[in-house]
Protein backbone atom coordinates (compact mmCIF):
# COMPACT_ATOMS: atom_id res chain seq x y z
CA UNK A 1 0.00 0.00 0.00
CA UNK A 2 2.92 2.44 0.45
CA UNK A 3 3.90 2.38 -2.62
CA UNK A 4 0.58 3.43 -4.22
CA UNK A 5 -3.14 2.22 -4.70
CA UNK A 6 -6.08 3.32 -6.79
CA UNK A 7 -9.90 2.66 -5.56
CA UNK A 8 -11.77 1.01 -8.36
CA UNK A 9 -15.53 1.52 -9.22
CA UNK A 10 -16.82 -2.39 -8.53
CA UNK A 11 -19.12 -1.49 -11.88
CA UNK A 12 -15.88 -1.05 -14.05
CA UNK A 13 -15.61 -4.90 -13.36
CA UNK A 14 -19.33 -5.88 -13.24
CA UNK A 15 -20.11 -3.89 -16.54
CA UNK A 16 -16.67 -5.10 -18.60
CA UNK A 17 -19.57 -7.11 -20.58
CA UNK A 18 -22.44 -4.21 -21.05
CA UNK A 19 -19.39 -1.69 -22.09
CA UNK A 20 -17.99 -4.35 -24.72
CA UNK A 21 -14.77 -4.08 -23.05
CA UNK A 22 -12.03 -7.04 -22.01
CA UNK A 23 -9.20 -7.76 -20.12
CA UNK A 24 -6.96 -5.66 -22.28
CA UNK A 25 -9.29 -2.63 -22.56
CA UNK A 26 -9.42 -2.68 -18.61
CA UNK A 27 -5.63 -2.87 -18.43
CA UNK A 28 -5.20 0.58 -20.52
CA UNK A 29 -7.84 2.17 -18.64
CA UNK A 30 -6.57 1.01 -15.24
CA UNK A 31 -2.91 2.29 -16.54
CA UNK A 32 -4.66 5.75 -17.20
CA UNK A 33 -6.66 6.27 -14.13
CA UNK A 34 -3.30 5.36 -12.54
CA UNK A 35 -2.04 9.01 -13.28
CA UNK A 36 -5.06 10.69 -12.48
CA UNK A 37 -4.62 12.24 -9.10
CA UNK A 38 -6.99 15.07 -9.33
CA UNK A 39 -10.41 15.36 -11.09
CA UNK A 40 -9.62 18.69 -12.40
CA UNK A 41 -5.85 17.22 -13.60
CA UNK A 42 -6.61 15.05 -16.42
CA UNK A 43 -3.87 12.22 -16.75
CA UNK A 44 -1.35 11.99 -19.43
CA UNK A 45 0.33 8.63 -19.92
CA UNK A 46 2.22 8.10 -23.07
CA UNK A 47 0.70 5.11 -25.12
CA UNK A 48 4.37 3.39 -25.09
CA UNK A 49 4.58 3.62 -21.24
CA UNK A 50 1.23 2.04 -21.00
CA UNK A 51 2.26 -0.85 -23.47
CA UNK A 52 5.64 -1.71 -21.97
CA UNK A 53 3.93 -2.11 -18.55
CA UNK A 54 1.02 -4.83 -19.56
CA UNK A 55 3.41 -6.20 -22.18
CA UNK A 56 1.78 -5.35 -25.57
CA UNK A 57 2.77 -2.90 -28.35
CA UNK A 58 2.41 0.45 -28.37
CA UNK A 59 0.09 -0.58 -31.62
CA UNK A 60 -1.74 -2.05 -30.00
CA UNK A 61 -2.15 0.51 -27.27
CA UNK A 62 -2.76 2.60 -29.50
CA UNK A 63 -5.84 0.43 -31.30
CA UNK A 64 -7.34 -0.12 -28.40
CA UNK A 65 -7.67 3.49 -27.34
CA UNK A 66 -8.78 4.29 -30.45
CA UNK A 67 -11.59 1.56 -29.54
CA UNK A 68 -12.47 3.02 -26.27
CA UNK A 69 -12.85 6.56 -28.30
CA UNK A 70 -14.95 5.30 -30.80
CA UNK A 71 -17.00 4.08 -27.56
CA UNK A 72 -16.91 7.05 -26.23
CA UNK A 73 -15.95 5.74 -23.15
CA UNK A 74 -12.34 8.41 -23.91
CA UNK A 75 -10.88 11.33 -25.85
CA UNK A 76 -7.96 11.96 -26.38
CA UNK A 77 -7.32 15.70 -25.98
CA UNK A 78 -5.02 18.05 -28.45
CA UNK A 79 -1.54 18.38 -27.67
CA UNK A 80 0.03 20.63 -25.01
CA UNK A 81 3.19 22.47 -23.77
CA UNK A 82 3.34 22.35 -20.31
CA UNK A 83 5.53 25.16 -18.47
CA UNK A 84 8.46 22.78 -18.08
CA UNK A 85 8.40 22.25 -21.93
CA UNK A 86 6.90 18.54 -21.94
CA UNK A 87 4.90 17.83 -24.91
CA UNK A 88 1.68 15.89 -23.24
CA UNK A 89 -1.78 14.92 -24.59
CA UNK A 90 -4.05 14.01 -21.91
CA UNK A 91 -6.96 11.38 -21.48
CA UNK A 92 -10.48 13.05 -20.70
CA UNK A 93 -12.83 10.12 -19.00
CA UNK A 94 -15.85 12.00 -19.03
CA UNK A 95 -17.65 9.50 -21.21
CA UNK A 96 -16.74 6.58 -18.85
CA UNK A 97 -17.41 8.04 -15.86
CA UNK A 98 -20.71 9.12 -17.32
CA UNK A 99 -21.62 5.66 -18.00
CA UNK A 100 -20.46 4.18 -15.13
CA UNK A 101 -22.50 6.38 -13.16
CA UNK A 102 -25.54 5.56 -14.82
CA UNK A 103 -24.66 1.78 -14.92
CA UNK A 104 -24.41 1.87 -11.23
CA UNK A 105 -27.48 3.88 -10.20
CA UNK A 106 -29.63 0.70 -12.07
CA UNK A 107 -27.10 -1.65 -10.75
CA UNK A 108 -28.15 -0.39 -6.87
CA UNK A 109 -31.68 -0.07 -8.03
CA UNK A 110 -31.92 -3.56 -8.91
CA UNK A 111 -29.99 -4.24 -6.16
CA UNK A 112 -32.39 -2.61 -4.01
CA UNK A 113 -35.60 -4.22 -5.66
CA UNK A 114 -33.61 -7.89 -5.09
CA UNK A 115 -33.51 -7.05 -1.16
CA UNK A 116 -37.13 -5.48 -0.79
CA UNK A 117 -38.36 -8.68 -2.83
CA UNK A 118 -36.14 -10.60 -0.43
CA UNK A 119 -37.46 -9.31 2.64
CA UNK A 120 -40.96 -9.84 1.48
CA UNK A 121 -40.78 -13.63 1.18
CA UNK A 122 -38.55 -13.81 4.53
CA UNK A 123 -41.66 -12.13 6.10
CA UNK A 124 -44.33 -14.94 3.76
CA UNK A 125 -45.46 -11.80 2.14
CA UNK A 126 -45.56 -12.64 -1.97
């Protein structure tokens, strides 16, 4: 834990399916959401740093981000100079938090409806 942890949205993983996402696609995301400290900070991984560390091309980095744009799950923002001189583009999530959000608001409703149905038969109510 001291050397770094990011919460993850339990829907990410129950919705891989509904978002036509897999293993791979979760692996990028989880690799951009690993430099996003701030909401208001967007991260900026390079597509090669993100390849070498799950062990893939950069190609194919690069496909599958095209994928989760096309989605709309990401976008991939113009280029920037920052004040140190890097050269960065930066990941906006927008699209999958959006969805996520709304995936888990029916996920608890159902959720919800489960117990209350649950409750009703402990009680011998139909």
């Amino acid at each position: 834990m001291k050397a770094g942890y990011q919460p993850l949205p339990d829907i990410l993983i129950r919705a891989l399916r509904l978002l036509d996402l897999d293993a791979l696609d979760l692996a990028v995301i989880l690799n951009i959401t690993l430099h996003w400290w701030e909401e208001d900070d967007l991260p900026y991984p390079r597509p090669a740093m993100i390849a070498k560390r799950i062990g893939v091309s950069t190609r194919t980095v690069e496909r599958r981000l095209a994928g989760l744009s096309k989605k709309g799950l990401i976008r991939r923002l113009p280029s920037e100079t920052r004040p140190d001189g890097l050269v960065i583009r930066r990941f906006d999530l927008s699209g999958l938090k959006s969805r996520l959000e709304r995936l888990a608001e029916v996920n608890l409703a159902a959720r919800k409806k489960k117990t209350r149905s649950s409750e009703r038969m402990a009680h011998g109510v139909a």
